[in-house]
N, C-alpha and C. Protein backbone atom coordinates (compact mmCIF):
# COMPACT_ATOMS: atom_id res chain seq x y z
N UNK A 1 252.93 -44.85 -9.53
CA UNK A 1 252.30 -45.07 -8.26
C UNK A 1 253.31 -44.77 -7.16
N UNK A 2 252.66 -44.12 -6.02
CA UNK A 2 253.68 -43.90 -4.80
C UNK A 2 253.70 -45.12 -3.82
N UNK A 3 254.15 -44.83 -3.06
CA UNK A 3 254.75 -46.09 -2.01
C UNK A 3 253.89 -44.94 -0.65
N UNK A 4 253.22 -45.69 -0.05
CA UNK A 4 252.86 -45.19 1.44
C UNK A 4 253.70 -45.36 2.13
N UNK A 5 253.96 -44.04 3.10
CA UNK A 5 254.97 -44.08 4.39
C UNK A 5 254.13 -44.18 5.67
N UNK A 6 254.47 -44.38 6.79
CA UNK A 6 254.22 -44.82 8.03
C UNK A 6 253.03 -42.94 8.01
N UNK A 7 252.08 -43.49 8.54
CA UNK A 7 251.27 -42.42 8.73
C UNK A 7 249.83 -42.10 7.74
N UNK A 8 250.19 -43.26 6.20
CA UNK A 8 249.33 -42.37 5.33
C UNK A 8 249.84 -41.53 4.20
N UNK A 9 251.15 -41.13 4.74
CA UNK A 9 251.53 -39.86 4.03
C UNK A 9 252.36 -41.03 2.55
N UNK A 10 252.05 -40.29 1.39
CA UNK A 10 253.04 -41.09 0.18
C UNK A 10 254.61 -39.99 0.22
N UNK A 11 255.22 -40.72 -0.73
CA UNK A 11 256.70 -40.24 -0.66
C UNK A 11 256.70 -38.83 -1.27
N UNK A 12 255.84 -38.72 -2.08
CA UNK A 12 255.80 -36.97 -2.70
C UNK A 12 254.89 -36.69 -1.82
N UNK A 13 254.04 -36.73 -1.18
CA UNK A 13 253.25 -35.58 -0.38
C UNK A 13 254.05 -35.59 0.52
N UNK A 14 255.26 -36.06 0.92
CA UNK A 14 256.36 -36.42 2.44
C UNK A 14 257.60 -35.25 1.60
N UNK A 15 257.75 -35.48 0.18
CA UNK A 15 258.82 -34.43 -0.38
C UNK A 15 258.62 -32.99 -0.74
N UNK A 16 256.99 -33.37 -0.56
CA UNK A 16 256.50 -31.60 -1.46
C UNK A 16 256.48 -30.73 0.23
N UNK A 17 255.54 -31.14 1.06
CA UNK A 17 255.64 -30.78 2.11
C UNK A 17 257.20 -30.55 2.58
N UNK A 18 258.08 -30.76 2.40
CA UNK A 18 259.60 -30.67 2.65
C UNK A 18 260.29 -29.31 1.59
N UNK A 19 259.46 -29.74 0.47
CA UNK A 19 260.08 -28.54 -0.09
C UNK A 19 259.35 -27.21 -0.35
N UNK A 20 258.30 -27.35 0.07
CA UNK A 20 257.15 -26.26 0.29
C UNK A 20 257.92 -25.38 1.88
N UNK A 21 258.95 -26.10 2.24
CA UNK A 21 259.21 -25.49 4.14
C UNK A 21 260.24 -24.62 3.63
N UNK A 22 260.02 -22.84 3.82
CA UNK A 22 261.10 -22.19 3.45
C UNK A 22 262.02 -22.18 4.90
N UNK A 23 263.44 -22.57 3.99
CA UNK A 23 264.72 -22.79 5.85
C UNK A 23 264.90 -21.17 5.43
N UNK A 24 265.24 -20.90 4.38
CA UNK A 24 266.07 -19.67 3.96
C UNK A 24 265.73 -18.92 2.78
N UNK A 25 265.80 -18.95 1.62
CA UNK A 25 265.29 -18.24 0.25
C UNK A 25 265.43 -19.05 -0.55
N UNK A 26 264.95 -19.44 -1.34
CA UNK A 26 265.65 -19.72 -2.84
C UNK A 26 265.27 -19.10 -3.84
N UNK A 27 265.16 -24.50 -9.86
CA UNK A 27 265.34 -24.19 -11.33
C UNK A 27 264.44 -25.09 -12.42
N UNK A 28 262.67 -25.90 -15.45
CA UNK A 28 263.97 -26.68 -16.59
C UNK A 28 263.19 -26.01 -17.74
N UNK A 29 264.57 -25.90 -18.74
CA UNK A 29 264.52 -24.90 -19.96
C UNK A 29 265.33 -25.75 -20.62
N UNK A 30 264.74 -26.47 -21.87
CA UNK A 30 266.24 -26.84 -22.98
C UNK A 30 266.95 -27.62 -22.52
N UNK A 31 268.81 -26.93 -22.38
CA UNK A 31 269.97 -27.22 -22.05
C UNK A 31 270.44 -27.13 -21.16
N UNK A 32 269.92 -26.26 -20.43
CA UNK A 32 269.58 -26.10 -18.80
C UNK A 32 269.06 -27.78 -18.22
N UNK A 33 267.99 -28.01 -18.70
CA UNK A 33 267.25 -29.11 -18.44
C UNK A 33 268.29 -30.53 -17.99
N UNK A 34 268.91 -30.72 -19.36
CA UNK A 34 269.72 -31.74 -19.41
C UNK A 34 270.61 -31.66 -18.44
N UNK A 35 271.41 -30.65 -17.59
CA UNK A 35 272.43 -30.58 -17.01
C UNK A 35 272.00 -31.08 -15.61
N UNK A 36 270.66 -30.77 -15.35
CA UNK A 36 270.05 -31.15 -14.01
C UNK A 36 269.42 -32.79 -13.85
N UNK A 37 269.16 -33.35 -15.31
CA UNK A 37 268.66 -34.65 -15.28
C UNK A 37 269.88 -35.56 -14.07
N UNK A 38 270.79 -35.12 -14.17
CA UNK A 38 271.86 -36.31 -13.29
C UNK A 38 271.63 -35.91 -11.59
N UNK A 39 270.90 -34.90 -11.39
CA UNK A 39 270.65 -34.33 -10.24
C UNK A 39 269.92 -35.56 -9.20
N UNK A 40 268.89 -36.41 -10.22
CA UNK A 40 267.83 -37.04 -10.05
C UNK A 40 266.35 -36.45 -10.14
N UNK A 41 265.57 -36.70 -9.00
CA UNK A 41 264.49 -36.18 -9.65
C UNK A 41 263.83 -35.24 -8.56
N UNK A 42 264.86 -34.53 -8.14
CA UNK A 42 265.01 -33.16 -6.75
C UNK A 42 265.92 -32.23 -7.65
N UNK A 43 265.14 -31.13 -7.67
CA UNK A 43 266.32 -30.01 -7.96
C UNK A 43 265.66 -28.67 -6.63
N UNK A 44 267.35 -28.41 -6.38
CA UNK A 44 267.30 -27.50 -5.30
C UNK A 44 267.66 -26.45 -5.40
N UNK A 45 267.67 -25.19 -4.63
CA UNK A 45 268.45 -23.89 -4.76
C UNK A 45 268.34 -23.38 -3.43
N UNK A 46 269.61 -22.80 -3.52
CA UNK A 46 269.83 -22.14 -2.35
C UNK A 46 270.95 -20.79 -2.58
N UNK A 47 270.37 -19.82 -1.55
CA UNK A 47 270.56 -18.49 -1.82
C UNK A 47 270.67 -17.63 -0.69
N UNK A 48 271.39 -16.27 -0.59
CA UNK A 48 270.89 -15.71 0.41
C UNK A 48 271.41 -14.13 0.13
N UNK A 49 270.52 -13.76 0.82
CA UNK A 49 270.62 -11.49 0.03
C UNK A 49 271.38 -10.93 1.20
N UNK A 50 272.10 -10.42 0.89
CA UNK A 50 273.33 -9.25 1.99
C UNK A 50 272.48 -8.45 1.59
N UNK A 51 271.62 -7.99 0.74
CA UNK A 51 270.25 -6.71 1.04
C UNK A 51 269.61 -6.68 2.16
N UNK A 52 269.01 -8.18 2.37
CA UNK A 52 267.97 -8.50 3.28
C UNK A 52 268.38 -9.39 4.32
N UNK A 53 269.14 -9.73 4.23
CA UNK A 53 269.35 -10.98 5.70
C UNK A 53 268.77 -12.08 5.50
N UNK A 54 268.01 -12.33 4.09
CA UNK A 54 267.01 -13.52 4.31
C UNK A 54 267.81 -14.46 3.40
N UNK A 55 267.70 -16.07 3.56
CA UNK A 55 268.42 -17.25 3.16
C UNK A 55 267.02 -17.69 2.73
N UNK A 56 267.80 -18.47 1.40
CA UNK A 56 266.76 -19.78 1.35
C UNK A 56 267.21 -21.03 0.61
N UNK A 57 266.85 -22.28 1.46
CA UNK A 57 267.64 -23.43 0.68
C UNK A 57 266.06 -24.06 0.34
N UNK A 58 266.07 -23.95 -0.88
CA UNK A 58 264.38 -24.62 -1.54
C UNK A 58 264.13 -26.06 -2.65
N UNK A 59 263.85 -26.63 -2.03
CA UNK A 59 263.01 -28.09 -3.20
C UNK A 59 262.63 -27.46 -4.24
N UNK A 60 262.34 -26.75 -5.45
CA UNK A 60 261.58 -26.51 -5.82
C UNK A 60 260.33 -27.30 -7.20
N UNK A 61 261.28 -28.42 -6.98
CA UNK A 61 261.17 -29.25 -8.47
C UNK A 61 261.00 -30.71 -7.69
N UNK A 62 259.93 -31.30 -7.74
CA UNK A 62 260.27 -32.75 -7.54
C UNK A 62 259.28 -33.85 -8.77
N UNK A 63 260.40 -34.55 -9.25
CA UNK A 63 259.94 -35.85 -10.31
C UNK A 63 258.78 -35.31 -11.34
N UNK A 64 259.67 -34.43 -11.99
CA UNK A 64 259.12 -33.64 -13.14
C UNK A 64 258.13 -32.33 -12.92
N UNK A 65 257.87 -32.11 -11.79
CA UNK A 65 257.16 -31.38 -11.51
C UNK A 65 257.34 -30.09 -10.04
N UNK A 66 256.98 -28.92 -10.69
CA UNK A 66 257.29 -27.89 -10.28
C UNK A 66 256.46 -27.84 -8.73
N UNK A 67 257.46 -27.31 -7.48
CA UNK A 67 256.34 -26.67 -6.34
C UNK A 67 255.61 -25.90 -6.11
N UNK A 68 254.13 -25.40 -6.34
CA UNK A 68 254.02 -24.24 -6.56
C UNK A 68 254.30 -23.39 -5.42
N UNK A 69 254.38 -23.68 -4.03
CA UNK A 69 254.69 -22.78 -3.21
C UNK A 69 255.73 -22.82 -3.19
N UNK A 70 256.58 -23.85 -3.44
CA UNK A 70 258.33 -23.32 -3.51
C UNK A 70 258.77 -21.75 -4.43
N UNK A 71 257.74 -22.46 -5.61
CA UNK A 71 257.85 -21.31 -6.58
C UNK A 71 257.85 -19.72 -5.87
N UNK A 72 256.54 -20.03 -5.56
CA UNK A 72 255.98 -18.34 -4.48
C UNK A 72 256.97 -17.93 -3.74
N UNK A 73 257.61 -18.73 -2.92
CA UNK A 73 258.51 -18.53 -1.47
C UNK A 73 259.74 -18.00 -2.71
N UNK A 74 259.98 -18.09 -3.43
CA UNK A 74 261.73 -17.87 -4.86
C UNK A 74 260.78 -16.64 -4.94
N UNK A 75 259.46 -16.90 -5.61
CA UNK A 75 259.37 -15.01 -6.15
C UNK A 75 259.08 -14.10 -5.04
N UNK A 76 258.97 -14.38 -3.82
CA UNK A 76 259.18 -13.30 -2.79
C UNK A 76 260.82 -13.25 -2.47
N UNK A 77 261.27 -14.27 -2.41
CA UNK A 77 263.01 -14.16 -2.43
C UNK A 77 263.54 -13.09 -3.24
N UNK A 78 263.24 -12.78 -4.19
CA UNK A 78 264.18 -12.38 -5.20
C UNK A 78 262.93 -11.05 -5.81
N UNK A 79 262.14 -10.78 -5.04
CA UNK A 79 262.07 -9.29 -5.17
C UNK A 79 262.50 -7.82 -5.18
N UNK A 80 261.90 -7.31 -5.53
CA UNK A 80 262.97 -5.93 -5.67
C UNK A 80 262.60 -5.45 -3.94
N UNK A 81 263.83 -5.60 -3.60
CA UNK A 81 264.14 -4.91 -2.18
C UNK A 81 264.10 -3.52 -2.21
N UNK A 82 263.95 -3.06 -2.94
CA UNK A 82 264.00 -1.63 -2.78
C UNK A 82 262.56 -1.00 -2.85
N UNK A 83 261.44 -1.66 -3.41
CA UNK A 83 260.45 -1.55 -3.32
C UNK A 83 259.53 -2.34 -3.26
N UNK A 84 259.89 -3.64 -2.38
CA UNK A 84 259.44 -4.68 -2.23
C UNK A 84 258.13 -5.15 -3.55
N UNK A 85 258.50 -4.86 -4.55
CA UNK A 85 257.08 -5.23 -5.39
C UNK A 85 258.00 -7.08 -5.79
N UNK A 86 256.72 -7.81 -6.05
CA UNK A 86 257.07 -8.74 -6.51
C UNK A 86 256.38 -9.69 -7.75
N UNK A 87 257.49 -10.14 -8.75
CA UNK A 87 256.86 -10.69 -9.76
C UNK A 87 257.29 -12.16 -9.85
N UNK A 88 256.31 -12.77 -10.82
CA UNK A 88 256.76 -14.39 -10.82
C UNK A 88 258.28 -14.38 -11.78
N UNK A 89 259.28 -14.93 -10.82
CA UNK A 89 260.39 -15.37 -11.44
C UNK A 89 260.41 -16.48 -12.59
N UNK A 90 260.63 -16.37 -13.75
CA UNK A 90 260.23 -17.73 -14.70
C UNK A 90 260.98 -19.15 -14.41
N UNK A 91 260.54 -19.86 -14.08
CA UNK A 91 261.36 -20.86 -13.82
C UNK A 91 262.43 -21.46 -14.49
N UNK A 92 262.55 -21.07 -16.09
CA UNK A 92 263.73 -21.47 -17.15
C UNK A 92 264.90 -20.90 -16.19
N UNK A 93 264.58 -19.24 -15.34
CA UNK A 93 266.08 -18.59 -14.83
C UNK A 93 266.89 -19.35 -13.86
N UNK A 94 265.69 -19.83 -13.01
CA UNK A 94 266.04 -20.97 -11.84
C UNK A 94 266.19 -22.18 -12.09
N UNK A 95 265.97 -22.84 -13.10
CA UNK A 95 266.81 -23.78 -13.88
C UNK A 95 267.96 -23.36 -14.27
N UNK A 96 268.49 -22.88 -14.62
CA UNK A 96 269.46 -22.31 -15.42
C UNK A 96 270.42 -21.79 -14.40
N UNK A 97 270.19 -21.36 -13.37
CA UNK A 97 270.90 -20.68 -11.62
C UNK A 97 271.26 -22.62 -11.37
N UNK A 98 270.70 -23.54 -11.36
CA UNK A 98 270.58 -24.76 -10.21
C UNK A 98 271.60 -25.11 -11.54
N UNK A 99 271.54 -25.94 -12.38
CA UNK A 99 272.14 -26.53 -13.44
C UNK A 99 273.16 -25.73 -13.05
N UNK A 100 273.54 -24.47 -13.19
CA UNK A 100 275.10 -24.33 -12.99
C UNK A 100 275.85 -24.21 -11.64
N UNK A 101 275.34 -23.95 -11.36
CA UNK A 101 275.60 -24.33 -9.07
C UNK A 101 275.92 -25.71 -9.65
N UNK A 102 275.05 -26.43 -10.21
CA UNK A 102 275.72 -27.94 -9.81
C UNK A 102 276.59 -28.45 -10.51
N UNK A 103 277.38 -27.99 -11.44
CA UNK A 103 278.08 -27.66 -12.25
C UNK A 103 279.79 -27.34 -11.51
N UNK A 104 279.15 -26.41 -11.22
CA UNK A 104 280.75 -25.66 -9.63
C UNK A 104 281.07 -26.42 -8.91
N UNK A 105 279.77 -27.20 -8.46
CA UNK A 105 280.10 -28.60 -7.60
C UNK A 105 280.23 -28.02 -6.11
N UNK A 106 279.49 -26.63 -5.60
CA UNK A 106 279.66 -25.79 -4.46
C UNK A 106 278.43 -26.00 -3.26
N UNK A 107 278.67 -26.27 -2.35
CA UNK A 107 277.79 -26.16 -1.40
C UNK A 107 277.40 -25.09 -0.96
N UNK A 108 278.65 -23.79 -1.16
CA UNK A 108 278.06 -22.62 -1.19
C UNK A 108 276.89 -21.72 -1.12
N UNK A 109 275.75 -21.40 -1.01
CA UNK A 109 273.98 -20.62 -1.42
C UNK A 109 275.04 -19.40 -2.27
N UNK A 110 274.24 -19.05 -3.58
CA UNK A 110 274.18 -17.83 -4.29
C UNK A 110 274.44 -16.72 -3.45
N UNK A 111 274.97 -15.72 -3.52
CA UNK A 111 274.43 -14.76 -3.15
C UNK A 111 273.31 -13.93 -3.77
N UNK A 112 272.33 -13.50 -3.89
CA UNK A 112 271.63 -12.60 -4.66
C UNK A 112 271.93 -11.41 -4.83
N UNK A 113 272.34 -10.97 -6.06
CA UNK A 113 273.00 -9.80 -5.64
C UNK A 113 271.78 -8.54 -6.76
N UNK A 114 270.50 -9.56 -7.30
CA UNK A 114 269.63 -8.50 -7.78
C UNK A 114 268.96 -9.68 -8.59
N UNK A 115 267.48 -9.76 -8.36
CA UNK A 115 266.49 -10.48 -8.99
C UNK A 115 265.51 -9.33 -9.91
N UNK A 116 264.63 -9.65 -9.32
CA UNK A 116 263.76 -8.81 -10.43
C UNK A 116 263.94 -7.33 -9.70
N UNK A 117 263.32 -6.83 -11.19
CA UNK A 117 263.36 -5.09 -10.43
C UNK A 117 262.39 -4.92 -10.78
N UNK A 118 261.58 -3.38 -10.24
CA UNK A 118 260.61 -2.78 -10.68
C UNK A 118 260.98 -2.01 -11.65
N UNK A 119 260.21 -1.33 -12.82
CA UNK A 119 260.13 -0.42 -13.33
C UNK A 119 261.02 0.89 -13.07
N UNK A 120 260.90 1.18 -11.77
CA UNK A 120 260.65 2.63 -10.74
C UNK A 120 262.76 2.47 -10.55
N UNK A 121 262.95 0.65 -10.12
CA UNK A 121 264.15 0.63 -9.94
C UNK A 121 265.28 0.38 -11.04
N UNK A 122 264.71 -0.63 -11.67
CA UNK A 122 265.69 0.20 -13.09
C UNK A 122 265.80 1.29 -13.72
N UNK A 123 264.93 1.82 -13.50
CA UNK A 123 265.11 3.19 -13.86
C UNK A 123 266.48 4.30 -13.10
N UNK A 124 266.19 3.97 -11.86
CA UNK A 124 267.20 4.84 -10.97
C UNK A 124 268.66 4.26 -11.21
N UNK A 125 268.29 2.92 -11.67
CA UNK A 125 269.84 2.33 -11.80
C UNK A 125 270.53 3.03 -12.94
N UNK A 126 269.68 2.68 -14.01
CA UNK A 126 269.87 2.93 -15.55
C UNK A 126 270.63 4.36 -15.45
N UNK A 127 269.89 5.05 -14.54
CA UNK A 127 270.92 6.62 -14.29
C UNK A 127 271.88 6.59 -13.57
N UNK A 128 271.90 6.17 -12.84
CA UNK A 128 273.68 5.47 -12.23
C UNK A 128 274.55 5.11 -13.19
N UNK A 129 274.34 4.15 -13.57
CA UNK A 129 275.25 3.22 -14.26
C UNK A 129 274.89 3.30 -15.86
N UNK A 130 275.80 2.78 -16.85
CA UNK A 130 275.83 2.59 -18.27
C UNK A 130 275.56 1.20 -18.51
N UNK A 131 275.63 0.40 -17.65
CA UNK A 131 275.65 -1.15 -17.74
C UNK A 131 273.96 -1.49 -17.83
N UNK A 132 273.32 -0.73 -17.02
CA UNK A 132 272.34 -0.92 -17.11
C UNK A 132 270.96 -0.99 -18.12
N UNK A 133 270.47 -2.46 -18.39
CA UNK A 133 269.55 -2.10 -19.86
C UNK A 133 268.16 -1.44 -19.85
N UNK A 134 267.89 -0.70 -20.52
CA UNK A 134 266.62 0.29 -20.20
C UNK A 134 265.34 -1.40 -20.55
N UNK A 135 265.58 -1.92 -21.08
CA UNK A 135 264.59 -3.50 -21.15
C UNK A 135 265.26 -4.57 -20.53
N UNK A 136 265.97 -4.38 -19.58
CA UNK A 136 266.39 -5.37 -18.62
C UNK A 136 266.12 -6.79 -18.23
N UNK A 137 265.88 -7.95 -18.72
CA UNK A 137 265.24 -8.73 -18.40
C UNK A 137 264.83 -9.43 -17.35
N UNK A 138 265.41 -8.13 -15.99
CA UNK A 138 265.03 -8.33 -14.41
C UNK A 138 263.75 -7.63 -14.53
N UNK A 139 263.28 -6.96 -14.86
CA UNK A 139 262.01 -6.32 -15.59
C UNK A 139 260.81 -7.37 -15.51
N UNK A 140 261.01 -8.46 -16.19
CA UNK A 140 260.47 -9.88 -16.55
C UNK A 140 260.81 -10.21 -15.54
N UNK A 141 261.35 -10.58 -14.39
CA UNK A 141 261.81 -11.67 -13.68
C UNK A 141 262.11 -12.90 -14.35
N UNK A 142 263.19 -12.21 -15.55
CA UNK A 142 263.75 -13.36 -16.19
C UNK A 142 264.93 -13.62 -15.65
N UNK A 143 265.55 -12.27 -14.86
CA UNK A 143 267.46 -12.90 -14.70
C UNK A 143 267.58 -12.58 -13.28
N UNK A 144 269.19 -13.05 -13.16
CA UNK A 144 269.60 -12.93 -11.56
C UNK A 144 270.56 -12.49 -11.48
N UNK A 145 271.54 -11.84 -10.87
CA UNK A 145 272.90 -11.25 -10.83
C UNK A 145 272.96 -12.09 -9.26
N UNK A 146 274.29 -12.81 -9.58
CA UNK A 146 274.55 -13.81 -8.41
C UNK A 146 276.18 -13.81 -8.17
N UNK A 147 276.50 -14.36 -7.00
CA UNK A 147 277.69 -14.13 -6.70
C UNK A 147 278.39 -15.35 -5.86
N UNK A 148 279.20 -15.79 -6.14
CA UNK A 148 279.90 -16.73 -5.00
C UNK A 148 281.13 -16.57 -4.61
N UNK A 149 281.56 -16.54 -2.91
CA UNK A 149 282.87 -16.37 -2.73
C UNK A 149 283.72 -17.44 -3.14
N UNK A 150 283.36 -18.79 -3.12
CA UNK A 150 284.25 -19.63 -3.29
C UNK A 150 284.39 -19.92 -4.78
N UNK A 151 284.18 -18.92 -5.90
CA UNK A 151 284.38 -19.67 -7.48
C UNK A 151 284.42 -17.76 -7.80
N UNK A 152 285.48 -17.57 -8.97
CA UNK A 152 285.83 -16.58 -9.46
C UNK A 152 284.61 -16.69 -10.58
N UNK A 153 284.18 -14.42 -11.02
CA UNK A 153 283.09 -14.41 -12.17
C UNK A 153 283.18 -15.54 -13.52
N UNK A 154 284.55 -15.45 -13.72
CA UNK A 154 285.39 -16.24 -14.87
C UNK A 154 284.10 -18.32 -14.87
N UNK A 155 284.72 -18.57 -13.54
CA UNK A 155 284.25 -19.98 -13.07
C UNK A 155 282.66 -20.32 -13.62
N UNK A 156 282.07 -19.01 -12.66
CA UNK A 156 280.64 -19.16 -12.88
C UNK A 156 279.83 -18.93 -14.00
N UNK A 157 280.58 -17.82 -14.49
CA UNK A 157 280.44 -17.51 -16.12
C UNK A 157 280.36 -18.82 -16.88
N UNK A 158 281.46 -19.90 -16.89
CA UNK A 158 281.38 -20.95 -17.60
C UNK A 158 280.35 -21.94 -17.55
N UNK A 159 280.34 -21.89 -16.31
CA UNK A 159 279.02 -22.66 -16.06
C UNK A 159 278.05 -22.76 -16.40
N UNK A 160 277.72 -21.36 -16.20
CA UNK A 160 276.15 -21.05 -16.94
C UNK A 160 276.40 -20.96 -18.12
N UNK A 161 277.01 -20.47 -19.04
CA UNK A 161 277.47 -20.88 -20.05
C UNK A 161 277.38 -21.91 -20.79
N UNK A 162 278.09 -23.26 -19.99
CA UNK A 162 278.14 -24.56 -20.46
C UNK A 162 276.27 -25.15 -20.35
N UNK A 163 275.13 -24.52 -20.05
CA UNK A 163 274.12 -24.84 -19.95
C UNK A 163 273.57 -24.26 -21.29
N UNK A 164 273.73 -23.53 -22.02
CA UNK A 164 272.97 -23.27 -23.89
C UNK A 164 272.12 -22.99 -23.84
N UNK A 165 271.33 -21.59 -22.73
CA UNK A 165 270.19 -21.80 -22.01
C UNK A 165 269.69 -20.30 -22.04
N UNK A 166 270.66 -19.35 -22.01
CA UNK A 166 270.10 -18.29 -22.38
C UNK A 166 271.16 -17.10 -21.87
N UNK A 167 270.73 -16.22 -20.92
CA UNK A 167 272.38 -14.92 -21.55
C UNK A 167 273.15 -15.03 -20.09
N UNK A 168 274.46 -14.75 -20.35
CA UNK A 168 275.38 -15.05 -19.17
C UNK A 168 276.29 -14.02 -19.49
N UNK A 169 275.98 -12.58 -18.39
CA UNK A 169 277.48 -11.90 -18.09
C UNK A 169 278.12 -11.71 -17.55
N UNK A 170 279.01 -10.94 -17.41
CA UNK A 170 280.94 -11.20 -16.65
C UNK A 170 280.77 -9.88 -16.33
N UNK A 171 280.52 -10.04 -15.01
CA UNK A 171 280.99 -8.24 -14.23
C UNK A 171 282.00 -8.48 -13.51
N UNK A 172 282.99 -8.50 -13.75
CA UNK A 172 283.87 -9.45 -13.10
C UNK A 172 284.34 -8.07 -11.97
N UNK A 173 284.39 -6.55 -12.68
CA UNK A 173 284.62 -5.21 -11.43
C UNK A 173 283.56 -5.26 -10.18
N UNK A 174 282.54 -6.02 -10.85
CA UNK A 174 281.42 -5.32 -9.53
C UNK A 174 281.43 -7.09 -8.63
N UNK A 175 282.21 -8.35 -9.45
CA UNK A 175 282.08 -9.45 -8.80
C UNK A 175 280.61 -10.29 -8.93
N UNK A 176 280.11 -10.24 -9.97
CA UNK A 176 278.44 -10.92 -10.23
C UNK A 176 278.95 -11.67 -11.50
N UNK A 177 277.88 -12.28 -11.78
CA UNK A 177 277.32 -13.07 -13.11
C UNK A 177 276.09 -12.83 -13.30
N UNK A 178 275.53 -12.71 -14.43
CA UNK A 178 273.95 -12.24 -15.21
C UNK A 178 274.20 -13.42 -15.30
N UNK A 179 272.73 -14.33 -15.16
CA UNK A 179 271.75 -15.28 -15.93
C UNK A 179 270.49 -14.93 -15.90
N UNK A 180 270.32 -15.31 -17.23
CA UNK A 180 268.83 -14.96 -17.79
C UNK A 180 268.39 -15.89 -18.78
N UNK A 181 267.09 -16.30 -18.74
CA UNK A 181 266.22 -17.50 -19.89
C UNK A 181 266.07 -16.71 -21.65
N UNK A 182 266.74 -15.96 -21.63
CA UNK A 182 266.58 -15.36 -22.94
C UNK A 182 267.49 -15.89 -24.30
N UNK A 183 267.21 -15.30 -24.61
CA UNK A 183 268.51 -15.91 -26.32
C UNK A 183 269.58 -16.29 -25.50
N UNK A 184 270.66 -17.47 -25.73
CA UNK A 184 271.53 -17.82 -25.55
C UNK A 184 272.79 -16.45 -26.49
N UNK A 185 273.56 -15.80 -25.15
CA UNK A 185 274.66 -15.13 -25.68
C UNK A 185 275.61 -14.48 -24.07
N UNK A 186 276.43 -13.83 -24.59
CA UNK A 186 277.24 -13.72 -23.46
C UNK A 186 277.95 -12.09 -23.93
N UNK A 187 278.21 -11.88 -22.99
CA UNK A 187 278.68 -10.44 -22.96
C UNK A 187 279.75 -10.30 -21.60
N UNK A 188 280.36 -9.26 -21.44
CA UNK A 188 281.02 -8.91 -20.54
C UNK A 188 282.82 -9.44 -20.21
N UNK A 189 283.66 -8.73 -19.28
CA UNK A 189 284.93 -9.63 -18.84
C UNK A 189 285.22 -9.72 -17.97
C-alpha cells in the first residue's frame, strides 16, 4: 500500500511522474540484478552523446518495476544517430550499464559512444573497421559502447565484469567499453 502525499498524489505516482521527466538521456538481469539491489528501490542512469548534444539523467526502475516511458525516452536516447531509426533497448543492457556505474562509484553520465545501430549502419562500419561484428548485438539493441573520463577502459571493464551478466569489451585504443545482455564473456585489451 502507498502512503498519500499532500494533493492526492501517492509516493509512486509522485516517483514515476519524476522519472517519466526526461532532464537529459538515459537498467535487471541475473547478476546484474543483485549488484543494484543495494541501490534501493530507484535505479537510475545517466548519459550523454558528443553525437547529439542530448543528456539524460533517467528513473527508469522504481520498486520492482520498470517505467515505461522512461524506457521510451532510453530507446530514443540511444538510437542510431546516423539514421535516426529506433529500437527497444532490452532492459537486461541498462541494468547491466547502472549496476556498474554504481560500482565506479562516479557521478559522472556515460558517455554514449554507440547504442543500437541499424542494419544500413553496421554495415558501413563493418567496412571500416575489423572490430566490427557482422551480428552485432547493437543490431538487437542489446549493447552500448560507453565511455568515462574520470575511470580508465581497464576500471570500467571490471565493473561490468564484476556483474556475470553478459559480454564486456576493452577498446582501450578507441577509449570505450562494450556491454551487452548476452552470454557472459569478455574480449579485448
Amino acid at each position: 500500500m502507498t502512503k498519500s502525499t499532500a494533493g492526492g498524489l501517492t509516493r509512486r505516482g509522485l516517483l514515476g511522474a519524476f522519472g517519466a521527466t526526461l532532464v537529459t538521456a538515459a537498467p535487471t538481469y541475473a547478476n546484474a540484478a543483485g549488484f543494484l539491489r543495494g541501490a534501493g528501490d530507484i535505479r537510475r542512469l545517466k548519459m550523454y552523446s558528443g553525437r547529439t548534444g542530448e543528456k539524460i539523467d533517467m528513473i527508469y526502475w522504481i520498486e520492482g518495476e520498470y517505467i515505461s516511458e522512461s524506457l521510451k525516452q532510453i530507446n530514443y536516447f540511444m538510437r542510431d544517430w546516423r539514421t535516426n531509426d529506433v529500437t527497444s533497448i532490452d532492459p537486461r543492457t541498462i541494468d547491466i550499464m547502472t549496476a556498474a556505474h554504481n560500482l565506479l562509484d562516479s557521478d559522472e553520465p556515460y558517455m554514449l559512444i554507440s547504442g543500437y545501430r541499424s542494419p544500413k549502419t553496421n554495415a558501413m562500419l563493418r567496412a571500416r573497421s575489423s572490430g566490427v561484428a557482422k551480428n552485432s548485438r547493437h543490431l538487437l539493441g542489446e549493447a552500448a559502447d560507453l565511455h568515462l573520463k574520470s575511470r580508465s577502459v581497464n576500471q570500467i571493464a571490471r565493473a561490468a565484469s564484476a556483474c556475470k551478466a553478459g559480454g564486456v569489451g576493452r577498446y582501450t585504443s578507441s577509449s570505450f567499453v562494450h556491454m551487452d545482455c548476452g552470454p557472459v564473456r569478455t574480449w579485448g585489451s
